[in-house]
C-alpha atoms as a PDB file:
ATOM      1  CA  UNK A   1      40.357  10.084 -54.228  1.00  0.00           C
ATOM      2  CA  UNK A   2      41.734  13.293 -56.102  1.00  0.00           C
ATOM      3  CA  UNK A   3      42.793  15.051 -52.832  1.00  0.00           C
ATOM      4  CA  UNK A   4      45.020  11.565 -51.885  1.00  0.00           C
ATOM      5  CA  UNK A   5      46.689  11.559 -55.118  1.00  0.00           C
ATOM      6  CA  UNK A   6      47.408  15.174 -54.836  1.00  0.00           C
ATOM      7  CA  UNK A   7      48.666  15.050 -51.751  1.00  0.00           C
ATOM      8  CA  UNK A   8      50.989  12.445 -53.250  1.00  0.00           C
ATOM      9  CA  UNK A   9      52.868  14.338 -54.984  1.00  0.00           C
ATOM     10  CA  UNK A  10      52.746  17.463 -52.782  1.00  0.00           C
ATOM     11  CA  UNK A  11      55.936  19.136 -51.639  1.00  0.00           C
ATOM     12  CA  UNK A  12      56.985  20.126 -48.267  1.00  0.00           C
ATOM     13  CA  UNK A  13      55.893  23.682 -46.904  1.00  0.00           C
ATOM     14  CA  UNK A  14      58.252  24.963 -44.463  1.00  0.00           C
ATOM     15  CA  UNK A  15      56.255  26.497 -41.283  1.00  0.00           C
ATOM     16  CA  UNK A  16      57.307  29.034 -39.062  1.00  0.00           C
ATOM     17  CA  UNK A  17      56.741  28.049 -35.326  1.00  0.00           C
ATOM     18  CA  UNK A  18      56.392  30.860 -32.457  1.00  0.00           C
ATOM     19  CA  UNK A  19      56.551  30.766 -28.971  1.00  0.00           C
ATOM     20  CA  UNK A  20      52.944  33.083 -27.847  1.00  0.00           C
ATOM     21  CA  UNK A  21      52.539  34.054 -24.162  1.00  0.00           C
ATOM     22  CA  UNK A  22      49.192  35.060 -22.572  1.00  0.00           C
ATOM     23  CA  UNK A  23      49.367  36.884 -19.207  1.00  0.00           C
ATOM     24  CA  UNK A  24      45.701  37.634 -18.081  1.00  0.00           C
ATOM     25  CA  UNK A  25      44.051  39.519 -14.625  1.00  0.00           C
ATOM     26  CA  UNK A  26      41.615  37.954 -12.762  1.00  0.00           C
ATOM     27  CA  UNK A  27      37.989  40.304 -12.047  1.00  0.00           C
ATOM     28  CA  UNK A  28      39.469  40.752  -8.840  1.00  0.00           C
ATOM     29  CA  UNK A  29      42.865  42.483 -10.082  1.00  0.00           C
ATOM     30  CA  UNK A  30      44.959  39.550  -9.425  1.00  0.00           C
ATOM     31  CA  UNK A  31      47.376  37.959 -12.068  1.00  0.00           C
ATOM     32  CA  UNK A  32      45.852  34.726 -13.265  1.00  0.00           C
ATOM     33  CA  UNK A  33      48.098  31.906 -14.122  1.00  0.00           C
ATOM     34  CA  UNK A  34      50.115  32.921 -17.394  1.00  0.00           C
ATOM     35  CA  UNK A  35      49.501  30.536 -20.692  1.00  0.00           C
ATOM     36  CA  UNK A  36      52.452  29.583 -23.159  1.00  0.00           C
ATOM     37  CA  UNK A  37      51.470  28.491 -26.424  1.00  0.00           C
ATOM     38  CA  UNK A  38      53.332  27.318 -29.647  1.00  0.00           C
ATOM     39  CA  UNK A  39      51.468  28.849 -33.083  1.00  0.00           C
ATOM     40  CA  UNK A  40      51.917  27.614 -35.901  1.00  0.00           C
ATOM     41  CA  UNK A  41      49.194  29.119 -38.425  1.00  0.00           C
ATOM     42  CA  UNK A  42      47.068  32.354 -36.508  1.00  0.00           C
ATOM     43  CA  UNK A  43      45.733  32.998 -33.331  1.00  0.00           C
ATOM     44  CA  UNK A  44      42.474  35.783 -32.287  1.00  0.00           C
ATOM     45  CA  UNK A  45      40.621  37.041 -29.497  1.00  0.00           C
ATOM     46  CA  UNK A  46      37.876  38.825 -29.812  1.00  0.00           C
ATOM     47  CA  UNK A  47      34.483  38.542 -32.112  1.00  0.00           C
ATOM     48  CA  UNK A  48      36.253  35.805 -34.606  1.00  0.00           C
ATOM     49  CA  UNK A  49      37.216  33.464 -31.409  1.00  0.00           C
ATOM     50  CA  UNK A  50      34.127  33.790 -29.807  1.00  0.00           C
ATOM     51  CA  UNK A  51      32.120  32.376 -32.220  1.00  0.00           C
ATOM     52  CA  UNK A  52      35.042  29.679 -33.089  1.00  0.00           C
ATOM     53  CA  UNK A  53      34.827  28.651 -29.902  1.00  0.00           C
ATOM     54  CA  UNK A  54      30.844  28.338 -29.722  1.00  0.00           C
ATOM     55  CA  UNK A  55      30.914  26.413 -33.494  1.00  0.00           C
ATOM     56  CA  UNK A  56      33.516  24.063 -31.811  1.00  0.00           C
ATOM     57  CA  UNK A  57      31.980  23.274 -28.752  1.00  0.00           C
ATOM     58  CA  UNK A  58      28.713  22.516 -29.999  1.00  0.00           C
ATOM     59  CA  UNK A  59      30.611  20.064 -32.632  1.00  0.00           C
ATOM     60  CA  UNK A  60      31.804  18.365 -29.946  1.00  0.00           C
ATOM     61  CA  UNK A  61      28.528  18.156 -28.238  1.00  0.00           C
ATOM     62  CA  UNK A  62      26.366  17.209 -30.815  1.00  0.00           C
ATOM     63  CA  UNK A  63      28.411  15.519 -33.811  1.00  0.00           C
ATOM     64  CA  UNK A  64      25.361  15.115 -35.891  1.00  0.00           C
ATOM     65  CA  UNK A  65      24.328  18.204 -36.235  1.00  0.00           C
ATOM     66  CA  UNK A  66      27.364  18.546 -38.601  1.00  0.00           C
ATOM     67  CA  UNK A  67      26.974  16.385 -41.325  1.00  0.00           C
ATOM     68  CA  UNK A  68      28.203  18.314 -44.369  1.00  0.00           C
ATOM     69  CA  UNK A  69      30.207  21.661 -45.401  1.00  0.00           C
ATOM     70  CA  UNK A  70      26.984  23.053 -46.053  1.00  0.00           C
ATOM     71  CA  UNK A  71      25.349  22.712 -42.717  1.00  0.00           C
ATOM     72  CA  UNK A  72      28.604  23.421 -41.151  1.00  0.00           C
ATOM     73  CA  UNK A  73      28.803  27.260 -42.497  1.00  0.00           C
ATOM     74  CA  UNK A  74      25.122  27.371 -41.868  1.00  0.00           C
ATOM     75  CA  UNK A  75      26.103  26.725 -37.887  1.00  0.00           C
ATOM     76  CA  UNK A  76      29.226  29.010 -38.058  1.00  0.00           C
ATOM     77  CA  UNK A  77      26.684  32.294 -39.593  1.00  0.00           C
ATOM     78  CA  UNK A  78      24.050  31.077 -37.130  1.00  0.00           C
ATOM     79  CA  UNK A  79      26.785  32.105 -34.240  1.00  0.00           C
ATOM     80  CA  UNK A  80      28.116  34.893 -35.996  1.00  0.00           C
ATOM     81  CA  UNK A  81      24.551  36.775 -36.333  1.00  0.00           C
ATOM     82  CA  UNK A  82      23.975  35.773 -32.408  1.00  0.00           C
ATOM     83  CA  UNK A  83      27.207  37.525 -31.665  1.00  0.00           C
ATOM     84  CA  UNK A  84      26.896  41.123 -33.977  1.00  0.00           C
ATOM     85  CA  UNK A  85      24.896  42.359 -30.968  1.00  0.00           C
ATOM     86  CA  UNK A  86      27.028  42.811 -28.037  1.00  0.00           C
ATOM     87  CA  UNK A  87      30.637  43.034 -29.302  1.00  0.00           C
ATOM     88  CA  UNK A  88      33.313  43.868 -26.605  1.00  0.00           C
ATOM     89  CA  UNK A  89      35.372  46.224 -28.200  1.00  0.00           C
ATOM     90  CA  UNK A  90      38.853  44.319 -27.355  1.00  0.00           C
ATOM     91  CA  UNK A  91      41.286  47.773 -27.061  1.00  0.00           C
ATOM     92  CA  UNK A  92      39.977  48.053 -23.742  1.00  0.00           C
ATOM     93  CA  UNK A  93      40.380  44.793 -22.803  1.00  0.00           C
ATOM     94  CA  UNK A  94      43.927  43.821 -24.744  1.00  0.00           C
ATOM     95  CA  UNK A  95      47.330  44.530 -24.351  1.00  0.00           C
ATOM     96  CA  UNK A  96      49.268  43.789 -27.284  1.00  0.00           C
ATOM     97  CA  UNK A  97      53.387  43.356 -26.522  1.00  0.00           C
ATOM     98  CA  UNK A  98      55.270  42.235 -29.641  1.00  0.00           C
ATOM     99  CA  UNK A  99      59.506  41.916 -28.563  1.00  0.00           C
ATOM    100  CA  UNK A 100      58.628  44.206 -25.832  1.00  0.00           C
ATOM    101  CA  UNK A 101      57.003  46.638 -27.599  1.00  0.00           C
ATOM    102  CA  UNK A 102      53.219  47.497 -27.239  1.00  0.00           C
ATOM    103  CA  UNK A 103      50.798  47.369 -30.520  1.00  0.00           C
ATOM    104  CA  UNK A 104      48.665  50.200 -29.570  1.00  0.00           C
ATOM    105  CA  UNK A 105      45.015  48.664 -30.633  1.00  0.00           C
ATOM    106  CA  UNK A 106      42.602  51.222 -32.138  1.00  0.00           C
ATOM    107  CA  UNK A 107      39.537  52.068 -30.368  1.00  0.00           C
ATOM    108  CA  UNK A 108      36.141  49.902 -31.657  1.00  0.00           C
ATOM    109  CA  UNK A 109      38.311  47.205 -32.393  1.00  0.00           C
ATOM    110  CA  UNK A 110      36.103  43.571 -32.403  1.00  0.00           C
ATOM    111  CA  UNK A 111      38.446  41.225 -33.024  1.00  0.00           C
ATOM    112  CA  UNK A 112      42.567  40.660 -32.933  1.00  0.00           C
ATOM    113  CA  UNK A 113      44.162  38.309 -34.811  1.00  0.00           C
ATOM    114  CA  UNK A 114      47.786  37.490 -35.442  1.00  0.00           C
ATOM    115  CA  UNK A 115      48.902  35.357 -38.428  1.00  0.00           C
ATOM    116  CA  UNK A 116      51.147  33.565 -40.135  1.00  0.00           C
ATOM    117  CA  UNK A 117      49.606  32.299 -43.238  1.00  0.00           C
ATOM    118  CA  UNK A 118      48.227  33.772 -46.327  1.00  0.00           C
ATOM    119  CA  UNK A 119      44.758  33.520 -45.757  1.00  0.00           C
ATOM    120  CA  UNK A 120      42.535  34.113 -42.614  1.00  0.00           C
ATOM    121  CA  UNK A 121      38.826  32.885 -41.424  1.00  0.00           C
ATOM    122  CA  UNK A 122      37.785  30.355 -44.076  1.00  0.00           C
ATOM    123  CA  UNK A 123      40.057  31.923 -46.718  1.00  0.00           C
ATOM    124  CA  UNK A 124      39.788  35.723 -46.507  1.00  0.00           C
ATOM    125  CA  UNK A 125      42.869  37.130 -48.134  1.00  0.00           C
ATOM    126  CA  UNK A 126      43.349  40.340 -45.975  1.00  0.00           C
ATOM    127  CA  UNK A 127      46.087  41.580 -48.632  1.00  0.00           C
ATOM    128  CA  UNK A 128      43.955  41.843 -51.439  1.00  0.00           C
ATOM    129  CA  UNK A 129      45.054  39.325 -54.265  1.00  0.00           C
ATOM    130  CA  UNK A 130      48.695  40.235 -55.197  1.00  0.00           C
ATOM    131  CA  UNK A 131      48.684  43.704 -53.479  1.00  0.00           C
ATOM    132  CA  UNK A 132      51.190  44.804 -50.972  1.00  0.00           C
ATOM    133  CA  UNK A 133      52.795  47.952 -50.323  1.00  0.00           C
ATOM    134  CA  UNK A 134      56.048  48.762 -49.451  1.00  0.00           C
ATOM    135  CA  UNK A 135      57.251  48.301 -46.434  1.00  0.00           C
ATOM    136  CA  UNK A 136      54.930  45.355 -46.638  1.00  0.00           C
ATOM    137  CA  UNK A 137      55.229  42.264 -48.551  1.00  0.00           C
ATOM    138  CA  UNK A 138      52.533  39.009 -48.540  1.00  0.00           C
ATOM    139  CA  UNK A 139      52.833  36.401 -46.151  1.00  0.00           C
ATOM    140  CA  UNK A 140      54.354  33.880 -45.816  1.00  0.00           C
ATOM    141  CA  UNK A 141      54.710  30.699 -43.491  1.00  0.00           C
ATOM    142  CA  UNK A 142      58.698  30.236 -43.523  1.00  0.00           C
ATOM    143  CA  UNK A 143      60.024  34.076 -43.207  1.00  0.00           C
ATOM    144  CA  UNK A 144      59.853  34.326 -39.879  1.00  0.00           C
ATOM    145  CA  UNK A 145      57.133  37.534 -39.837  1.00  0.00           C
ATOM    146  CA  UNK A 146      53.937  37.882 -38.220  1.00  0.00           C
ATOM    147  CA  UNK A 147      51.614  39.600 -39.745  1.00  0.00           C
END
């Protein structure tokens, strides 16, 4: 197979681990049990997740129904038109603390996401192809930056 010989004579890539922690409130105002997660590539909440999550639990449900690339996207749009209607808008839900400092979220926000790799949700470049702008510069997975 192509892809085995290529990955052959691949280099290394180094990755950039990070140490995440989620602190949630229960409906009735009490502190829930705090999560502490190690990311390596991106994490979301919002729109994006829901419908990640959806896609992956009906995977694991009904293996299948997944037979192909192809029928895979098809499932993944058929969750993300179910989900257009509805949106939470996360600022009003999500506090955002980066080294102790809040990231104020803008209001009608859908979706979150913080990464550390050049492309996002099936490829999207959200830099544009080889545009940055100063104080900015494209991402990358060993320089110790989220973005």
């Amino acid at each position: 197979l192509p892809i085995l010989k290529s990955a052959a004579h691949s280099g290394t890539e180094v990755l950039d681990r990070w140490k995440v922690h989620f602190f949630a409130t229960g409906d009735d105002g009490r502190q829930l049990t705090p999560e502490h997660k190690i990311m390596c590539n991106y994490w979301s909440l919002g729109y994006d997740a829901k419908v990640a999550y959806k896609f992956h639990v009906m995977r694991e449900h009904h293996r299948s129904l997944f037979s192909s690339r192809l029928v895979n996207k098809m499932w993944y749009a058929f969750f993300g038109i179910q989900d257009i209607v509805g949106m939470t808008d996360v600022s009003k839900l999500l506090k955002v603390v980066v080294d102790g400092a809040e990231v104020r979220i803008p209001p009608d926000v859908r979706s979150v996401a913080v990464i550390n790799i050049p492309s996002f949700s099936g490829g999207a470049d959200l830099w544009g192809k080889g545009r940055t702008a100063p104080p900015f510069t494209r991402p990358r997975t060993d320089d110790r930056v989220l973005e």
